[in-house]
N, C-alpha and C. Protein backbone atom coordinates (compact mmCIF):
# COMPACT_ATOMS: atom_id res chain seq x y z
N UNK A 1 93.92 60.54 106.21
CA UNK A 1 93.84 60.49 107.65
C UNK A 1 95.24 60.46 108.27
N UNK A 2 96.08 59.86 107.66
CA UNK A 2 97.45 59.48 108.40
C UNK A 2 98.38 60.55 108.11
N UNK A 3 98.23 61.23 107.37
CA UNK A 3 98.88 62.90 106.68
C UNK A 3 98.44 63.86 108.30
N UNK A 4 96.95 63.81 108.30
CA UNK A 4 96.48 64.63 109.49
C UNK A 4 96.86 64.69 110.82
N UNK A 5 97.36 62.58 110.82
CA UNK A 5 97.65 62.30 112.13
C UNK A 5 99.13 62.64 112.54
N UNK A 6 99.62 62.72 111.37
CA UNK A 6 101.58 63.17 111.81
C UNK A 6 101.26 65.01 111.37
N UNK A 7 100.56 65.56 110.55
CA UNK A 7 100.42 66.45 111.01
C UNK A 7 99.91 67.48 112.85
N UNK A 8 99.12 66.54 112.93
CA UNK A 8 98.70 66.55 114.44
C UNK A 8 99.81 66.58 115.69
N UNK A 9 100.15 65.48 115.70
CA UNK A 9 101.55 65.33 116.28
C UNK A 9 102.32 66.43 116.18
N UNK A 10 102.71 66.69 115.08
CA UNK A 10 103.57 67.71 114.62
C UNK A 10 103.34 69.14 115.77
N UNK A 11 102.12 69.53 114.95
CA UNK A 11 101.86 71.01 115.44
C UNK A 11 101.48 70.63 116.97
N UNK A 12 100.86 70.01 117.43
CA UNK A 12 100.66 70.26 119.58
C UNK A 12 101.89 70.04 119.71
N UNK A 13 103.38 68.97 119.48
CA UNK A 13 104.57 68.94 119.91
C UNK A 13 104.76 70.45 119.62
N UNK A 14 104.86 71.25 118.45
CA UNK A 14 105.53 72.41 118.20
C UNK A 14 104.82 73.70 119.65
N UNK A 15 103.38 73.15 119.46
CA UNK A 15 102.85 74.03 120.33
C UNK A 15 102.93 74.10 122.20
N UNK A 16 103.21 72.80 122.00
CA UNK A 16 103.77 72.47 123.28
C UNK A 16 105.45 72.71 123.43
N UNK A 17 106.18 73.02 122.74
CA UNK A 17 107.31 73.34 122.71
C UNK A 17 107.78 74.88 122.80
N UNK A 18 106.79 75.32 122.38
CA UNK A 18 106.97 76.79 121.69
C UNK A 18 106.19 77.88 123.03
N UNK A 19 105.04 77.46 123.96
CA UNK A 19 104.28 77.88 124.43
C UNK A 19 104.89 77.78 126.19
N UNK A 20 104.64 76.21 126.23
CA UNK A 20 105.22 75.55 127.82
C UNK A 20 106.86 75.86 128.21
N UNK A 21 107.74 75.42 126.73
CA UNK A 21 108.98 75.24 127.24
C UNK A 21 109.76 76.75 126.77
N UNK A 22 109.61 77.39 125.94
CA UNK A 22 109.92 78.59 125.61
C UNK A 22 109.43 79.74 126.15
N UNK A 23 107.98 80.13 125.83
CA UNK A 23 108.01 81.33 126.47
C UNK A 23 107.30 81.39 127.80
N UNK A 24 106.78 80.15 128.25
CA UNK A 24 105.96 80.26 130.12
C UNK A 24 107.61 79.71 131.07
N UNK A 25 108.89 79.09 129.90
CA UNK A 25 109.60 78.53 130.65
C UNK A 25 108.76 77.37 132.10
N UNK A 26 107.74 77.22 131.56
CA UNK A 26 107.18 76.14 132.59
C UNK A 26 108.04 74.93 133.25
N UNK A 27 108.32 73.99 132.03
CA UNK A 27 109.61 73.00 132.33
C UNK A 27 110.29 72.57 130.96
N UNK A 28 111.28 71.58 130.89
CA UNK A 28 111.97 71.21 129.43
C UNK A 28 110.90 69.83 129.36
N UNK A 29 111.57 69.41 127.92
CA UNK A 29 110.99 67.95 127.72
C UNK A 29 111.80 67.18 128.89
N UNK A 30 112.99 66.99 129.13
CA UNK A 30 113.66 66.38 130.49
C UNK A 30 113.88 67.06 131.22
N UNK A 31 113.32 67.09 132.72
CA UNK A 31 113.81 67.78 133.52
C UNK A 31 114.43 67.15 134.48
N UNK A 32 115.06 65.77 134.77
CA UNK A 32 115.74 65.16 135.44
C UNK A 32 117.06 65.20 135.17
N UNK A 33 117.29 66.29 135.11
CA UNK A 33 119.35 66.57 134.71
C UNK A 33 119.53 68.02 134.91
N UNK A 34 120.58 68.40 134.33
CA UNK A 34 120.95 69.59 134.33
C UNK A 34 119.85 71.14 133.19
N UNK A 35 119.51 72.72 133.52
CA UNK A 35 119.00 73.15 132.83
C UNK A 35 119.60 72.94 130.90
N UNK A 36 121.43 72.84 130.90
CA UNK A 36 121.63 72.32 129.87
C UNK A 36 121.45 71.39 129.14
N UNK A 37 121.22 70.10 129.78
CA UNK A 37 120.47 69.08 129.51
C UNK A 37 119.08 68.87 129.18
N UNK A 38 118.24 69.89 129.91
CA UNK A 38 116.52 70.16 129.49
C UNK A 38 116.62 71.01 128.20
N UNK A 39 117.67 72.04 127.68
CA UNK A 39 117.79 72.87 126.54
C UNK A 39 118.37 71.63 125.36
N UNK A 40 118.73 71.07 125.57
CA UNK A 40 119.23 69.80 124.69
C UNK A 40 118.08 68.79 124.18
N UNK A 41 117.58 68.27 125.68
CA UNK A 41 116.19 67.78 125.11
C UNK A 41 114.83 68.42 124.33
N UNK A 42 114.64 69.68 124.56
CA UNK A 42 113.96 70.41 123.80
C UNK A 42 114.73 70.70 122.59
N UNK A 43 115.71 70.78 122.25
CA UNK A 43 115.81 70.92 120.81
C UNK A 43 115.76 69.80 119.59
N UNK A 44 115.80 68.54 120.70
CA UNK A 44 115.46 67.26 119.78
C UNK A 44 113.87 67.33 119.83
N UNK A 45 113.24 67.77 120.50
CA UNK A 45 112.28 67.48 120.81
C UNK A 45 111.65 68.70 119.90
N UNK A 46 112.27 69.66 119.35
CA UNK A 46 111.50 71.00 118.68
C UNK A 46 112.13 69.95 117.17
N UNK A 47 112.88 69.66 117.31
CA UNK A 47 113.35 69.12 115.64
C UNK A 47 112.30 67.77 115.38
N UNK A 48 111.64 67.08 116.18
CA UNK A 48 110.61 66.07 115.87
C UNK A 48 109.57 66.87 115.73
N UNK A 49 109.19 67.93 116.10
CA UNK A 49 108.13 68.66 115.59
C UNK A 49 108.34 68.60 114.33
N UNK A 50 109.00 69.74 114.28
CA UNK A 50 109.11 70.06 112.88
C UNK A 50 109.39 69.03 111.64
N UNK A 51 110.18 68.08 111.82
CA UNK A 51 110.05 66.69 110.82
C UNK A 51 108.85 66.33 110.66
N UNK A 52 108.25 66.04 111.94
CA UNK A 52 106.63 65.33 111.42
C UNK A 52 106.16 66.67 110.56
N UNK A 53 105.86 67.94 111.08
CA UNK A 53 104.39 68.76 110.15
C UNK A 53 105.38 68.90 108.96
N UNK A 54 106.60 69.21 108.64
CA UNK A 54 107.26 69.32 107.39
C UNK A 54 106.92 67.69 106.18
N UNK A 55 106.83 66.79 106.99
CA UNK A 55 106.54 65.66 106.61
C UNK A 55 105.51 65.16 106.03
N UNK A 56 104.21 65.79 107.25
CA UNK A 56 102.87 65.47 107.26
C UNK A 56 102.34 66.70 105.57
N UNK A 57 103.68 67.95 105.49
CA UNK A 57 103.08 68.69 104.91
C UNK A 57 103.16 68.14 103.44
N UNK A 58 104.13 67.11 102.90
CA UNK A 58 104.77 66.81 101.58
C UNK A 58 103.79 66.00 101.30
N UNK A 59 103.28 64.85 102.39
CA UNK A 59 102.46 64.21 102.22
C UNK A 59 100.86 64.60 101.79
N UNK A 60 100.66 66.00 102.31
CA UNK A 60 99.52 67.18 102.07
C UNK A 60 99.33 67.29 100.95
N UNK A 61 100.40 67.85 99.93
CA UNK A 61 100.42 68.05 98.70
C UNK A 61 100.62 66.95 98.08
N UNK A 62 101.15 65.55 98.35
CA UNK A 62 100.70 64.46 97.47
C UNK A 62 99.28 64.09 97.05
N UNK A 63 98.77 64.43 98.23
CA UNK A 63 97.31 64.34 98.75
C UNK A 63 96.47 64.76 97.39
N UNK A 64 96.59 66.70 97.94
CA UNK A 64 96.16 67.22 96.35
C UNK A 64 96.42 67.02 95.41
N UNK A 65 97.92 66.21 94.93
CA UNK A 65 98.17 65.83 93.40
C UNK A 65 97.52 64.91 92.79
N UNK A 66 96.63 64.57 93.69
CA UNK A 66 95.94 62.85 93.26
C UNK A 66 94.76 63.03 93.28
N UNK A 67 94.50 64.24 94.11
CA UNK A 67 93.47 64.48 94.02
C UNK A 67 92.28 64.04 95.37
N UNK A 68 92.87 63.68 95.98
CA UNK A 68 92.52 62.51 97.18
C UNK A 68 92.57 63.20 98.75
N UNK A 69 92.55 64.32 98.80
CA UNK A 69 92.04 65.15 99.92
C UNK A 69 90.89 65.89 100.34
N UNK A 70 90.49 64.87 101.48
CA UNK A 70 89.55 65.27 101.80
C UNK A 70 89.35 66.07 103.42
N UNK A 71 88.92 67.17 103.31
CA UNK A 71 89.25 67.75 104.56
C UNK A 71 88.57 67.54 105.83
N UNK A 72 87.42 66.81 106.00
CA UNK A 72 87.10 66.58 107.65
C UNK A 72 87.81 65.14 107.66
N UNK A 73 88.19 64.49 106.75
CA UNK A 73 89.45 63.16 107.47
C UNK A 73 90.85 63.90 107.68
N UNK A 74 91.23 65.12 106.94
CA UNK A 74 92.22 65.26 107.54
C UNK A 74 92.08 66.05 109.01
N UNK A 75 91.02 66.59 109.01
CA UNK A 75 90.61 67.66 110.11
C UNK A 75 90.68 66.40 111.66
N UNK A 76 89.81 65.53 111.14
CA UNK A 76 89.93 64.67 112.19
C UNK A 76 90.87 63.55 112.27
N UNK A 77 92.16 63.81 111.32
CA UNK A 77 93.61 63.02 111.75
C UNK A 77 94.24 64.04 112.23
N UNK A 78 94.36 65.12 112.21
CA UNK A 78 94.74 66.19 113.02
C UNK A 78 94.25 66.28 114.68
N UNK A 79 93.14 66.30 114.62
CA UNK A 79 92.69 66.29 116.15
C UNK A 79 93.26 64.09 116.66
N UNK A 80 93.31 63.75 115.79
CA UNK A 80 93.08 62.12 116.76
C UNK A 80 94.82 62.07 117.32
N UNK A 81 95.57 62.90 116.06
CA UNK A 81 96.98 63.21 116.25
C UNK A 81 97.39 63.66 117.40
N UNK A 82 96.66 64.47 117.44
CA UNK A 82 97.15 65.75 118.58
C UNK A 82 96.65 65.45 119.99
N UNK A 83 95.78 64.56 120.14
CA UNK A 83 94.71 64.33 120.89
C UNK A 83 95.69 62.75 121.91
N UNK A 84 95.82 62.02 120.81
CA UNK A 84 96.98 61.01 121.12
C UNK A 84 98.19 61.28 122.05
N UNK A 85 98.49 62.31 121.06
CA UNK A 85 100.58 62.92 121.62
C UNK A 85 100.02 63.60 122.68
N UNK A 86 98.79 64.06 122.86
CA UNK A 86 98.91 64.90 124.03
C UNK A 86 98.75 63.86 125.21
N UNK A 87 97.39 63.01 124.99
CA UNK A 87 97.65 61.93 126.17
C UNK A 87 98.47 61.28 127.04
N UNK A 88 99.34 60.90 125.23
CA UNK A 88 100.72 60.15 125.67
C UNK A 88 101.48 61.33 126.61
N UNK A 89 101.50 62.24 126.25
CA UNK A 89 102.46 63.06 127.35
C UNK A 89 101.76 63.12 128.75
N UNK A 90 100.22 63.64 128.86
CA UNK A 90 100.13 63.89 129.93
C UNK A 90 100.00 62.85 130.59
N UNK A 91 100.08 61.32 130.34
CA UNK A 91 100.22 60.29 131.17
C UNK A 91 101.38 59.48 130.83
N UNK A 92 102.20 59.47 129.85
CA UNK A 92 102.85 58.50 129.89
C UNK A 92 104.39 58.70 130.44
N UNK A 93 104.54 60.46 129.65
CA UNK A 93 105.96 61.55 130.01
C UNK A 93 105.75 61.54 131.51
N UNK A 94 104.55 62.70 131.71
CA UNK A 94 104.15 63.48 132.89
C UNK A 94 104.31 62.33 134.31
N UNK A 95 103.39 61.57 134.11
CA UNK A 95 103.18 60.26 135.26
C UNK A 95 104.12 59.24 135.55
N UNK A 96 104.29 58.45 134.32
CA UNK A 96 104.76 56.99 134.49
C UNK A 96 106.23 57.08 134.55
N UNK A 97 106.62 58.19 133.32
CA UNK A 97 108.21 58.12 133.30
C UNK A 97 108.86 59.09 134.24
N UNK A 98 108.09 59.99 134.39
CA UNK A 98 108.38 61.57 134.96
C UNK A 98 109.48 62.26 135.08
N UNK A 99 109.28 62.32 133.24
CA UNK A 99 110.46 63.20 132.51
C UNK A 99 110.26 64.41 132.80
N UNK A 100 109.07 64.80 132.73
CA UNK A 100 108.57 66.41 133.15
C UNK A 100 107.90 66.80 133.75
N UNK A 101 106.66 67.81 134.57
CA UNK A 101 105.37 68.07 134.67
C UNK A 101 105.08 69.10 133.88
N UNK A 102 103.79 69.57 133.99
CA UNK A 102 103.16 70.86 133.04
C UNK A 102 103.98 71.83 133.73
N UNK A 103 103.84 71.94 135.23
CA UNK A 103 104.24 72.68 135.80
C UNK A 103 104.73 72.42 136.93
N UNK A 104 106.10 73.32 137.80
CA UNK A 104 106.36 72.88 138.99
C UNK A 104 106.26 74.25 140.11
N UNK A 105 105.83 73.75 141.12
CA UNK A 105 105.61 74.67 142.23
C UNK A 105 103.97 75.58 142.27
N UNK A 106 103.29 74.38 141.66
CA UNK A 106 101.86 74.53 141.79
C UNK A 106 101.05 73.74 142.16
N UNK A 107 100.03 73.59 142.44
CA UNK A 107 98.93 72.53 142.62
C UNK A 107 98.64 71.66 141.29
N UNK A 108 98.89 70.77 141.02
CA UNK A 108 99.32 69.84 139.70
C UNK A 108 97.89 70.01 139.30
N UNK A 109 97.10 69.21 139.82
CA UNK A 109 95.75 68.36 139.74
C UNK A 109 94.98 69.52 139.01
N UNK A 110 95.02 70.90 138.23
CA UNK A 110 94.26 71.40 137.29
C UNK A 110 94.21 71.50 136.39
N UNK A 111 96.22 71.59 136.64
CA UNK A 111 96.75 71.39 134.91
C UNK A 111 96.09 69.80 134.21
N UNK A 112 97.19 69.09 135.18
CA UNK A 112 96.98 67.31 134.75
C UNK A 112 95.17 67.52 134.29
N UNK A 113 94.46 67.57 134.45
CA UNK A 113 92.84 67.30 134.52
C UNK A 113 92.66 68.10 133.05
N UNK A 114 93.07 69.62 133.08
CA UNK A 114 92.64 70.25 131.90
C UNK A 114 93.73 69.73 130.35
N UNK A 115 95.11 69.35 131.21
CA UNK A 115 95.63 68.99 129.86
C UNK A 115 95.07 67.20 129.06
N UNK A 116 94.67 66.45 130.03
CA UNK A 116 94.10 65.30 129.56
C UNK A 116 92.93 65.30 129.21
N UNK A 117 91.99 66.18 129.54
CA UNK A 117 90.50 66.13 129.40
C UNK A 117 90.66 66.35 127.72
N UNK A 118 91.43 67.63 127.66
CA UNK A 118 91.14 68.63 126.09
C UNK A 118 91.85 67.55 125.46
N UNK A 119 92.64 66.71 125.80
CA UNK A 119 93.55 65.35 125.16
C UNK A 119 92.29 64.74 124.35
N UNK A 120 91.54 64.02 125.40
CA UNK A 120 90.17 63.23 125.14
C UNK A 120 89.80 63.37 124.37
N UNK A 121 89.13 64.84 124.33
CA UNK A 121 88.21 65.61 123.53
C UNK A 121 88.57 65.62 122.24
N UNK A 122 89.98 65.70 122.39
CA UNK A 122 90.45 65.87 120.68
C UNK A 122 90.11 64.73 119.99
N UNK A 123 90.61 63.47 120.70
CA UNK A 123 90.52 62.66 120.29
C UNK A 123 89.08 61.80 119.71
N UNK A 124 88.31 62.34 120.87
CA UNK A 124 86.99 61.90 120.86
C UNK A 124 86.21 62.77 119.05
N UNK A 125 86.09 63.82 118.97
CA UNK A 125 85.70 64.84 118.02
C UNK A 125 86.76 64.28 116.65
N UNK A 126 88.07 64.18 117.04
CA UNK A 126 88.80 63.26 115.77
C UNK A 126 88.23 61.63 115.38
N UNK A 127 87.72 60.85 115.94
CA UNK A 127 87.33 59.48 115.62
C UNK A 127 86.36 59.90 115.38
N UNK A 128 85.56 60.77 115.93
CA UNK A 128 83.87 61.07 114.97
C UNK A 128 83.93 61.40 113.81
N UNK A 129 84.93 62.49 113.17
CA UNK A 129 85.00 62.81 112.04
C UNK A 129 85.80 62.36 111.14
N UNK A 130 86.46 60.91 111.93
CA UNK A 130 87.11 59.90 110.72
C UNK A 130 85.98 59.00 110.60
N UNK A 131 85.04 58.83 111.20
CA UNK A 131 84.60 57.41 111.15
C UNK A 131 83.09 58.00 110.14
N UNK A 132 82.66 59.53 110.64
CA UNK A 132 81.26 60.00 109.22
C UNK A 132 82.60 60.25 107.73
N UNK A 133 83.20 60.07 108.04
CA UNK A 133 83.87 59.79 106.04
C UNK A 133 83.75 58.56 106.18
N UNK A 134 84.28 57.85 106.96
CA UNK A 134 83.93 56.41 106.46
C UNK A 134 83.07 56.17 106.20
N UNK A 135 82.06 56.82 106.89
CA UNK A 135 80.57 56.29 106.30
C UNK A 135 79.94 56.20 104.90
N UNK A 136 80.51 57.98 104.92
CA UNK A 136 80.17 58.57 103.42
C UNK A 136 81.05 57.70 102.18
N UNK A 137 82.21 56.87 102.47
CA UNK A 137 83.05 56.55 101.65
C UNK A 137 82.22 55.19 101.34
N UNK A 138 81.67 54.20 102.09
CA UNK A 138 81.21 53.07 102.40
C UNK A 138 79.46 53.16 101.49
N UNK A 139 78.69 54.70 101.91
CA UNK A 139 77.33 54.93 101.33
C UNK A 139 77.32 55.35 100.05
């Protein structure tokens, strides 16, 4: 499960990096400074991607060496992962700290709604499918 969950992390940061801040140029991970300063924070912010799924991936193949992978717990540490980091951004980045938005010079309130809802969801569909292995592990 915890392989899935830094895998998770991993890939929506990458995808959120790769999609929002690269090619829609939407906004950086900081946008309270200079555009050099938002290209700075996205590259720390593309290099924590990539540490976690490079990370989550070593841990993958320990997984299989033991023999001890099972794929709807990792399926659903992947979604509880991704589901998490996305929350945390769209309320904790987006709102509280307001390092960034999804987007600027639009009507916020569709993005904010669709990027937290599908947050939920992940999350919601990830604790279901950690908690029927538990079951199965427990029956």
């Amino acid at each position: 499960m915890w392989t899935g969950i830094l895998f998770g992390l991993g890939i929506v940061a990458f995808i959120d990096e790769v999609v929002f801040h690269q090619l829609l140029h939407w906004h950086h991970f900081y946008d309270k400074s200079t555009t050099d300063i938002g290209l700075v924070s996205d590259g720390l912010f593309h290099a924590f991607s990539f540490i976690a799924t490079i990370g989550a991936s070593f841990l993958l193949a320990d997984l299989h060496r033991r023999h001890a992978f099972w794929l709807n717990r990792w399926i659903g540490g992947i979604l509880l992962g991704a589901g998490v980091f996305q929350l945390y951004d769209g309320i904790i980045q987006h709102k509280w700290m307001g390092l960034h938005q999804i987007r600027y010079g639009v009507d916020i309130l569709p993005y904010d709604l669709v990027w937290n809802i599908l947050a939920a969801l992940m999350i919601l569909i990830g604790a279901i499918l950690i908690q029927q292995t538990n079951r199965k592990k427990e029956g």
